[in-house]
Protein backbone atom coordinates (compact mmCIF):
# COMPACT_ATOMS: atom_id res chain seq x y z
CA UNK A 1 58.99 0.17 67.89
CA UNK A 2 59.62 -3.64 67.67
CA UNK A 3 62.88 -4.62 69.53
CA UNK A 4 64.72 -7.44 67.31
CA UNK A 5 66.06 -9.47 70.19
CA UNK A 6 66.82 -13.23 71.38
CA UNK A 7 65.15 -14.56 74.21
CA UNK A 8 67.32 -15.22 77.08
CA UNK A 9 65.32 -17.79 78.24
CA UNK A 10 66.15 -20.40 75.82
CA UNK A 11 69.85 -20.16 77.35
CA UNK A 12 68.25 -22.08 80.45
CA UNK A 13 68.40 -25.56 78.79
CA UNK A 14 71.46 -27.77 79.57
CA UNK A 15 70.70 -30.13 76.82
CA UNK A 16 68.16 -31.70 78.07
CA UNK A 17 63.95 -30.80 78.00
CA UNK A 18 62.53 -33.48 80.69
CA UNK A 19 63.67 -36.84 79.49
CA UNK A 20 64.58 -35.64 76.25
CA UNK A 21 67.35 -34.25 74.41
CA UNK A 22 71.49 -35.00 75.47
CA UNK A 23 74.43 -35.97 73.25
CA UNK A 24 74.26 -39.46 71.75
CA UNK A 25 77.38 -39.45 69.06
CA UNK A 26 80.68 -40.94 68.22
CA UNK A 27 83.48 -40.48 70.79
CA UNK A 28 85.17 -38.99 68.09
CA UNK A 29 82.50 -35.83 67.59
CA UNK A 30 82.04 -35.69 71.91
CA UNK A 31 85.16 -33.27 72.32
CA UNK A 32 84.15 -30.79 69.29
CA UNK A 33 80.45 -30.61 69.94
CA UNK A 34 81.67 -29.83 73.40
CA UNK A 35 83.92 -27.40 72.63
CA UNK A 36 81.27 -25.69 70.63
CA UNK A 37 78.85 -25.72 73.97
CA UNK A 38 81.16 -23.95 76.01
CA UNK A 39 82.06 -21.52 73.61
CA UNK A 40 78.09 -20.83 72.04
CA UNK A 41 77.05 -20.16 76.48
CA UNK A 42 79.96 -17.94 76.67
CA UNK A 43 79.10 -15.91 73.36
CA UNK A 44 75.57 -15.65 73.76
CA UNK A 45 76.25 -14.34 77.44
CA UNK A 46 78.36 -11.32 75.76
CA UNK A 47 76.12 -8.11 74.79
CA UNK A 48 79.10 -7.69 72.00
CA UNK A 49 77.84 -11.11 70.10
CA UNK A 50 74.54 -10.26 70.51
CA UNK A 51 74.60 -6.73 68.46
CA UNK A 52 76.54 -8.12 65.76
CA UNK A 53 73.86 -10.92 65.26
CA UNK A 54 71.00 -8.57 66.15
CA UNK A 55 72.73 -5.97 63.10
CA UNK A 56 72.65 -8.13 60.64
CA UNK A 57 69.46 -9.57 61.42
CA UNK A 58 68.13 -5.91 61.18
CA UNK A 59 70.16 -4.43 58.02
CA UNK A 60 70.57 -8.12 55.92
CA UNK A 61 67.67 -10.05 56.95
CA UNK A 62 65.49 -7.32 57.17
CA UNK A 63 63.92 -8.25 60.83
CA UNK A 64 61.70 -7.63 62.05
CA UNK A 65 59.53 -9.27 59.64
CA UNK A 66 56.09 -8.29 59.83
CA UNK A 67 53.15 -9.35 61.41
CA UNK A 68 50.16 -9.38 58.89
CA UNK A 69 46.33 -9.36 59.52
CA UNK A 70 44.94 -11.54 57.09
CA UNK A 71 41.64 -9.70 57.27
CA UNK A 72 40.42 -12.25 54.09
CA UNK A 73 41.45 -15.46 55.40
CA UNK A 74 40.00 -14.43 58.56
CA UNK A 75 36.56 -13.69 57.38
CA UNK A 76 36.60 -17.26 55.59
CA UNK A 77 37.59 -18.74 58.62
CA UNK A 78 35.42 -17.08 61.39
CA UNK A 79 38.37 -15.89 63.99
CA UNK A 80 41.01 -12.79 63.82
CA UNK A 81 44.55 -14.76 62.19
CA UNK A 82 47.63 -12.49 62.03
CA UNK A 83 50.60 -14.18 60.02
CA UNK A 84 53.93 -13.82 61.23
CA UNK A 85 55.73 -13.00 57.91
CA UNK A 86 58.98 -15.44 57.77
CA UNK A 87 59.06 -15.60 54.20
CA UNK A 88 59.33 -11.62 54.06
CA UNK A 89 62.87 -12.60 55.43
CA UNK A 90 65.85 -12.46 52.79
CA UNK A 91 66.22 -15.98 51.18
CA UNK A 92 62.76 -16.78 51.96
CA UNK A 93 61.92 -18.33 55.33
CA UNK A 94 62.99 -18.92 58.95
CA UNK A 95 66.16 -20.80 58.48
CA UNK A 96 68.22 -16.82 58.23
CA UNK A 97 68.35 -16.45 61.07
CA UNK A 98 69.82 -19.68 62.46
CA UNK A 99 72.18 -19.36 60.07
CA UNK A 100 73.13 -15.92 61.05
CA UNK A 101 73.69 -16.88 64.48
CA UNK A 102 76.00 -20.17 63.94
CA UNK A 103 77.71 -18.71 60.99
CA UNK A 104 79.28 -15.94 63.15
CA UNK A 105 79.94 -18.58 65.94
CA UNK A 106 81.96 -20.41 63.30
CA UNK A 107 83.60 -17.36 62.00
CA UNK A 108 84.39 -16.68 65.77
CA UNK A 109 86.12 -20.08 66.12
CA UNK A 110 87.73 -20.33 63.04
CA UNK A 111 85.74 -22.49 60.90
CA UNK A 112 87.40 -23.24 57.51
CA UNK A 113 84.62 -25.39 55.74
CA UNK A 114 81.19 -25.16 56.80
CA UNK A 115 79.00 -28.08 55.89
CA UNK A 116 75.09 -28.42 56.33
CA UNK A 117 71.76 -30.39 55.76
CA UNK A 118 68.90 -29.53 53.77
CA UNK A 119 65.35 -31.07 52.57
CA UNK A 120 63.45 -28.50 51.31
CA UNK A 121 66.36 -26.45 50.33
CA UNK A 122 65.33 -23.01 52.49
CA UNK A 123 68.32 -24.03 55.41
CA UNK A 124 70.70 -24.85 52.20
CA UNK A 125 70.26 -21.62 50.67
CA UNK A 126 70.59 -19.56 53.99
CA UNK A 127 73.68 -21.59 55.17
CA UNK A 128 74.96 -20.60 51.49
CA UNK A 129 74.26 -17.34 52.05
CA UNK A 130 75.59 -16.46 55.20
CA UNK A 131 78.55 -18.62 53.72
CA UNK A 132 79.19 -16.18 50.97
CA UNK A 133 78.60 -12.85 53.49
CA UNK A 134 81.75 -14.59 55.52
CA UNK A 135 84.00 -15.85 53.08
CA UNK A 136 83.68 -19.21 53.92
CA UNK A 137 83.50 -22.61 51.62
CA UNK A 138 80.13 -24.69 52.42
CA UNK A 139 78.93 -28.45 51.24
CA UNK A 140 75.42 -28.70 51.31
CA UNK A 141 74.02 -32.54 51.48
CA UNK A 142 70.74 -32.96 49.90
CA UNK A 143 68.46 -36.19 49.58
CA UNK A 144 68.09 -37.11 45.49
CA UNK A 145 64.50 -37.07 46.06
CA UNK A 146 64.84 -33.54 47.31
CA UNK A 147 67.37 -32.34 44.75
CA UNK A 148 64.95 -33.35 42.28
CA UNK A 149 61.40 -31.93 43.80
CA UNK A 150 63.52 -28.52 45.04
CA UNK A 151 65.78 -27.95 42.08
CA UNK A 152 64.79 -24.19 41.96
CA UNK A 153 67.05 -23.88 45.42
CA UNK A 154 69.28 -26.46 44.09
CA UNK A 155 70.34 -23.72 41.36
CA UNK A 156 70.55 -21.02 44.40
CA UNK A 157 72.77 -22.63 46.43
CA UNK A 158 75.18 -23.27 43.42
CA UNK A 159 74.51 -19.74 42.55
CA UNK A 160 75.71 -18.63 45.80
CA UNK A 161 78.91 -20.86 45.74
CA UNK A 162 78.12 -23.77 47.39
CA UNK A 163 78.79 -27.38 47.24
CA UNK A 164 76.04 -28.81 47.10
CA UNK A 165 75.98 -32.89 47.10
CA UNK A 166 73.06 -35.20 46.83
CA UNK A 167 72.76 -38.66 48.55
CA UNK A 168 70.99 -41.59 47.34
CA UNK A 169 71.17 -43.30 51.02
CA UNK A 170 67.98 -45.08 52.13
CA UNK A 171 64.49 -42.77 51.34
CA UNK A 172 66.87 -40.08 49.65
CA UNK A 173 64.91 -36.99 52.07
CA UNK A 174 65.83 -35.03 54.68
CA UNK A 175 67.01 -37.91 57.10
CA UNK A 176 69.54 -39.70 54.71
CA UNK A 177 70.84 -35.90 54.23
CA UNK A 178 71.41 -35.62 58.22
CA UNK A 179 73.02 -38.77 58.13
CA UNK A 180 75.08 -37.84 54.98
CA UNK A 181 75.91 -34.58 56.74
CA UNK A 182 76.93 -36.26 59.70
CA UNK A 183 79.34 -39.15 58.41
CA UNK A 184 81.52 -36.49 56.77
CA UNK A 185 81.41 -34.68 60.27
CA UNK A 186 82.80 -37.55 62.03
CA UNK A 187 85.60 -37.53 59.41
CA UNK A 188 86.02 -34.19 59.45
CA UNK A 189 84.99 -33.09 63.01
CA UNK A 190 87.28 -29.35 62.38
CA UNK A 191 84.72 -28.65 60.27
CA UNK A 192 81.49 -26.33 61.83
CA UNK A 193 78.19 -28.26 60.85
CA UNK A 194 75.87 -26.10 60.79
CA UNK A 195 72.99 -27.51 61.92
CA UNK A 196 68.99 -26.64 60.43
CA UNK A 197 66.42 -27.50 63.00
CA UNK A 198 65.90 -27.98 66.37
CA UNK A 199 67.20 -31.42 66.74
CA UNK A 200 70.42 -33.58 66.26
CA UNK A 201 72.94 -34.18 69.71
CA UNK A 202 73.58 -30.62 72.08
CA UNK A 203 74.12 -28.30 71.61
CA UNK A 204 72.25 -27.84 68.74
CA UNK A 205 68.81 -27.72 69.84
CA UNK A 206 69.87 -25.13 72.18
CA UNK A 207 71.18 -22.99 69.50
CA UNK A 208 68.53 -22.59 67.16
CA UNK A 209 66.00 -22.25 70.00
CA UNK A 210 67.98 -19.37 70.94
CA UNK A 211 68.71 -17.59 66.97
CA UNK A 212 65.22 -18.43 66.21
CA UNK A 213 63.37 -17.14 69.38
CA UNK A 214 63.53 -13.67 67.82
CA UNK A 215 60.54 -14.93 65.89
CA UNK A 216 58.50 -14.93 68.86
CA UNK A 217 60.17 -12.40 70.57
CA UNK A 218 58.85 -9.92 67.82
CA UNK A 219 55.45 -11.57 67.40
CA UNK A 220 54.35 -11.08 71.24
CA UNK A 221 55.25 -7.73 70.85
CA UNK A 222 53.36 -6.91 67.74
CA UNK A 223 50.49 -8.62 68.40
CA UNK A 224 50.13 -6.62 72.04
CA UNK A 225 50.82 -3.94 70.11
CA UNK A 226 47.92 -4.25 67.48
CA UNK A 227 45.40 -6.02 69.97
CA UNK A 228 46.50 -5.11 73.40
CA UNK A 229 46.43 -8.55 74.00
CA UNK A 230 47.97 -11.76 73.59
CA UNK A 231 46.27 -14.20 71.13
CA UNK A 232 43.99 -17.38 72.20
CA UNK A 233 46.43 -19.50 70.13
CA UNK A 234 49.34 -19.87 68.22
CA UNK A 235 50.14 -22.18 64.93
CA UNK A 236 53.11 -23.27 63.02
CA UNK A 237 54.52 -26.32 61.23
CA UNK A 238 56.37 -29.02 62.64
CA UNK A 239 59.28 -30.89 60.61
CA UNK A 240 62.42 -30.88 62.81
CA UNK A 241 60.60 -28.36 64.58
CA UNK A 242 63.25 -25.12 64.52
CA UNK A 243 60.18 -22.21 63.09
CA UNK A 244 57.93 -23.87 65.65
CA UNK A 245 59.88 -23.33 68.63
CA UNK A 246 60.99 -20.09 67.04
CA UNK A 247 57.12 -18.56 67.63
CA UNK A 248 56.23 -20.79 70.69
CA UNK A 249 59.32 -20.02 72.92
CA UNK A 250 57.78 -16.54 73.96
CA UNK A 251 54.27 -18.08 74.97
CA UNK A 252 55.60 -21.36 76.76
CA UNK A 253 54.74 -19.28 80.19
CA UNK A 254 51.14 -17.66 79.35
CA UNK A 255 48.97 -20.82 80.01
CA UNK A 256 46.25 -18.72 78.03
CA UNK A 257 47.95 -19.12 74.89
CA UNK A 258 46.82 -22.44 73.26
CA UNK A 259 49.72 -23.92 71.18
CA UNK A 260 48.96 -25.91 67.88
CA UNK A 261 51.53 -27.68 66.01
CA UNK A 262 51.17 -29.02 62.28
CA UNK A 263 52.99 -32.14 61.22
CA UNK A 264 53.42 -33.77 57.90
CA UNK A 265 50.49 -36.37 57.65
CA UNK A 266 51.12 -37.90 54.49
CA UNK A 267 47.81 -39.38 53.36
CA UNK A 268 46.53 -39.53 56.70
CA UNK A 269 47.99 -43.15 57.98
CA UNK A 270 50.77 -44.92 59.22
CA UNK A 271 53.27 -45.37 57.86
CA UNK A 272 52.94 -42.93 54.99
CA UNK A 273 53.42 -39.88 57.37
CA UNK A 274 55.84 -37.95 58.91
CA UNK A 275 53.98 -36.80 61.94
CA UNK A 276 56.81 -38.01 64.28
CA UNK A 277 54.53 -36.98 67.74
CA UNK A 278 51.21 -38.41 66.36
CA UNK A 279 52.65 -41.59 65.24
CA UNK A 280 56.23 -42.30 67.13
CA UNK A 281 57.69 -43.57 69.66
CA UNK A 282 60.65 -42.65 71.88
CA UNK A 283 64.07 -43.95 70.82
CA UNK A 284 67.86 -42.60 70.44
CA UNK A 285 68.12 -41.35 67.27
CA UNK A 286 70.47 -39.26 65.35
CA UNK A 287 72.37 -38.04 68.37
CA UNK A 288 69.13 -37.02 70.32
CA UNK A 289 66.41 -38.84 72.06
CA UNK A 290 63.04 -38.03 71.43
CA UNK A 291 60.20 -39.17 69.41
CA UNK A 292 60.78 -40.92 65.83
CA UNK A 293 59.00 -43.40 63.66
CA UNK A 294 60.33 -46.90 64.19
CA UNK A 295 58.93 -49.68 62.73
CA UNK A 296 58.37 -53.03 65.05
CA UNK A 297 62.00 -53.37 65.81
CA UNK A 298 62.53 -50.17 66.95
CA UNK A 299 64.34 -48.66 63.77
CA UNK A 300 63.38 -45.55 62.36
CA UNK A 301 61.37 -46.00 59.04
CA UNK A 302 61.37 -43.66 56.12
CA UNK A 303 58.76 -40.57 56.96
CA UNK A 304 56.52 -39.43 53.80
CA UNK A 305 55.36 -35.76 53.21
CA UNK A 306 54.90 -33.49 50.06
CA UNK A 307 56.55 -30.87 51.99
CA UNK A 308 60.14 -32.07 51.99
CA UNK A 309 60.78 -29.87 55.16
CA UNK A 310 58.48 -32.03 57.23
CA UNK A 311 59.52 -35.17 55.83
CA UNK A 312 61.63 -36.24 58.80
CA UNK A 313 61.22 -39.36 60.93
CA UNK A 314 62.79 -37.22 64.19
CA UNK A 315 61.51 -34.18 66.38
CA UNK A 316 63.04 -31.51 68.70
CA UNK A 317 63.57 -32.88 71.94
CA UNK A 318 61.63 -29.78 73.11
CA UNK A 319 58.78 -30.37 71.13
CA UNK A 320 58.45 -33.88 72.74
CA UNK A 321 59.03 -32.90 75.83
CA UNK A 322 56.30 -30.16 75.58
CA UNK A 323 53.48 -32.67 73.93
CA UNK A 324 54.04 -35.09 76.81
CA UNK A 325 53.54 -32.28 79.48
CA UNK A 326 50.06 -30.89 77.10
CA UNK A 327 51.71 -28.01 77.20
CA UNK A 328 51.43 -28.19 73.02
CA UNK A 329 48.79 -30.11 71.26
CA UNK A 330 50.34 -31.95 67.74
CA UNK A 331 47.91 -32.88 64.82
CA UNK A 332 48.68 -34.53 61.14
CA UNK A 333 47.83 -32.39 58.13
CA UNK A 334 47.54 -34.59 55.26
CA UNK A 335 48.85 -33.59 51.82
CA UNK A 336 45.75 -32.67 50.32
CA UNK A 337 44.60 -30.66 53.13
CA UNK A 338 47.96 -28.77 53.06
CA UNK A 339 47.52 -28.23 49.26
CA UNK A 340 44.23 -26.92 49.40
CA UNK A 341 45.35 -24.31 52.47
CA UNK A 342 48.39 -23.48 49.75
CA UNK A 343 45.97 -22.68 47.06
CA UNK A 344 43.36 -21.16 49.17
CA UNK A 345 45.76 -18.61 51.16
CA UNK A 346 47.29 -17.80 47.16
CA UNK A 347 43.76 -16.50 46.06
CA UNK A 348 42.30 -14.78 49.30
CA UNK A 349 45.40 -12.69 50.66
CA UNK A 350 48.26 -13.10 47.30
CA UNK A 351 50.45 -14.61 49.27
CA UNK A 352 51.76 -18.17 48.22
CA UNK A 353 53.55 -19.67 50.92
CA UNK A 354 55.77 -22.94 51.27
CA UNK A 355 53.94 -25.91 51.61
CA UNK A 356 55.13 -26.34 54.48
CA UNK A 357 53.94 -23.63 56.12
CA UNK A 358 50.43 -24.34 54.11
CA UNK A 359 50.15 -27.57 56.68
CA UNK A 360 49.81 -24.50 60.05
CA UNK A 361 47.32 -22.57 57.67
CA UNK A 362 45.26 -25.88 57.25
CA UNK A 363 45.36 -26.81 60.87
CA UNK A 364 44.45 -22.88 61.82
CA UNK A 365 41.63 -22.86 59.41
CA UNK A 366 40.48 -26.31 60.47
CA UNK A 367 40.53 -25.24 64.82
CA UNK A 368 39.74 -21.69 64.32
CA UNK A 369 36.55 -22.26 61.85
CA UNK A 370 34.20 -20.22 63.75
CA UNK A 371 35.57 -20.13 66.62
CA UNK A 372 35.98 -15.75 66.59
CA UNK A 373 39.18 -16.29 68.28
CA UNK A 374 42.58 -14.45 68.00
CA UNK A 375 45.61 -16.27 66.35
CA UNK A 376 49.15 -15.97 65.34
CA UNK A 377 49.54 -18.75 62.25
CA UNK A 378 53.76 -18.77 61.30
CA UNK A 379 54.37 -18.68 57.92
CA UNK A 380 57.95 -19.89 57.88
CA UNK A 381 58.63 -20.42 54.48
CA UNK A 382 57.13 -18.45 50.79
CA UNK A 383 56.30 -21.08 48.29
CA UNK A 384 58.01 -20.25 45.09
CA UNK A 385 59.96 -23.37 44.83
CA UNK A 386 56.84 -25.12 45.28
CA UNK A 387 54.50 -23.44 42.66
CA UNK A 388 56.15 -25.84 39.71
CA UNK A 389 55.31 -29.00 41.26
CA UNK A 390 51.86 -30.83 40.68
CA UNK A 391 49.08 -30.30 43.06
């Protein structure tokens, strides 16, 4: 039987992974956010907190989700690949059970208005959800770019109640939605913003390391479970980096475990790519410090991606702190490679995933070709709001 559980260890961070991470925000947001520190250690230190987010993960979400041999894909590629079934999760992908976890901290502290980011729409429609579940108003801000290319969750999050605005600030993506998200946070700091990935000022990288370690908390268990041993390596997409972490945090300490991470490549150069760690550099941005594409200057430059959940100039703190120690290796997927793994994993195992998740599939297939090893690819995300677009 698969325990659905958090893994304690991601309670160890103080905000900080090596030189990364810490609070870089407004005096006016510094009391709330730590406010919300204090009372996230003390709630996810109480067993009581814990089973109400692990029940709902179990009886709403439907965790644990499963862990899937792709015997099809693996005899095209030449080594064993498991999937780890995120978009088996109700709304779709990873971003649940984040939401889960913050909503119920909000709830907890008497949140009246919760407000949230969004590119590819999957952390919209989950902060709606869990929204609706607890009675509480949400504004979603959305890039114009994105409302347009995601307007299937566009009409879900309305659907479910919330607000959902779009911004036409700078590239009109994911990072003018953060920064949307966050100016109506600084005048509104008694609102909760519930934050997507695994980035932004702490304690938010903290958080959603810990709601989405159940990921790989479940996937180390099923895969010893089906193999009686762990796999040679591990793959998942990298945008802000929150389903990432969510597999990776229960292999950090088994130095057999090779960890791949897939990043939005654009069409392979700079600077029409959002591979933050291939391409960046390390600057203060959005609250965090960490990796981002800057241009010359130092300013962060629009990022470019077809999968609007990687296209995101930033990184998790985390995530750069674990490429500069090798402990993870980081590689671009271009678009058409990510396409191709979205059509290819459609016709060999019927499963159409987000695109997103198509850019881990084409790094897997790419280091695994041949290779008869074992591997855990993350599918974060399924891929019906991407089926209407062009490819």
């Amino acid at each position: 039987m698969i325990d659905v559980k958090p893994n304690p260890r991601m309670l160890q961070y103080d905000g900080t992974y090596g030189e990364y991470g810490g609070s870089y925000v407004p005096p006016v947001l510094e009391p709330q956010l730590k406010k919300l520190a204090e009372f996230f250690d003390d709630q996810a230190a109480k067993e009581e907190f814990n089973k109400e987010f692990i029940y709902i993960l179990k009886n709403y979400v439907g965790r644990p989700s499963a862990l899937y041999y792709a015997k099809n894909l693996s005899d095209y590629v030449g080594s064993k690949i498991y999937l780890k079934r995120e978009d088996l999760n109700h709304t779709g992908s990873h971003k649940i059970n984040n939401c889960i976890g913050q909503i119920l901290l909000a709830k907890k502290m008497g949140a009246t208005e919760i407000i949230a980011e969004t590119g590819a729409g999957q952390h919209g429609v989950a902060t709606a959800t869990a929204a609706a579940i607890f009675g509480i108003p949400c504004k979603i801000f959305m890039g114009e770019i994105d409302v347009e290319r995601q307007a299937l969750n566009v009409r879900r999050m309305r659907l479910l109640g919330a607000e959902v605005i779009a911004t036409n600030l700078g590239s009109r993506t994911l990072k003018d939605a953060v920064d949307a998200a966050l100016g109506y946070y600084i005048e509104n700091p008694n609102s909760f913003y519930l934050l997507g990935s695994h980035v932004g000022p702490h304690p938010y990288p903290k958080m959603v390391g810990y709601f989405q370690s159940v990921i790989g908390q479940e996937a180390r268990q099923q895969i010893l479970e089906f193999e009686g041993r762990l796999p040679d390596s591990i793959f998942a997409a990298v945008g802000g980096g929150s389903n990432a972490i969510g597999l990776f945090s229960s292999f950090l300490e088994d130095e057999s475990v090779e960890i791949h991470g897939a990043e939005g490549g654009g069409d392979g150069t700079y600077p029409n790519t959002a591979a933050t760690l291939s391409f960046g550099k390390t600057t203060i941005f959005q609250g965090t410090k960490s990796y981002c594409l800057v241009d010359e200057e130092g300013n962060p430059i629009p990022s470019k991606s077809i999968a609007a959940g990687l296209d995101y100039p930033g990184i998790s703190p985390q995530h750069a702190q674990m490429k500069d120690s090798q402990r993870a290796k980081y590689y671009p997927v271009t678009d058409a490679e990510a396409v191709e793994a979205f059509k290819l994993l459609s016709k060999l195992e019927g499963i159409t995933t987000a695109i997103e998740s198509a850019h881990a599939v084409a790094l897997a297939i790419k280091v695994l070709k041949d290779k008869n090893q074992l591997a855990i690819v993350n599918v974060s995300g399924r891929g019906d709001k991407d089926v209407e677009r062009e490819m």
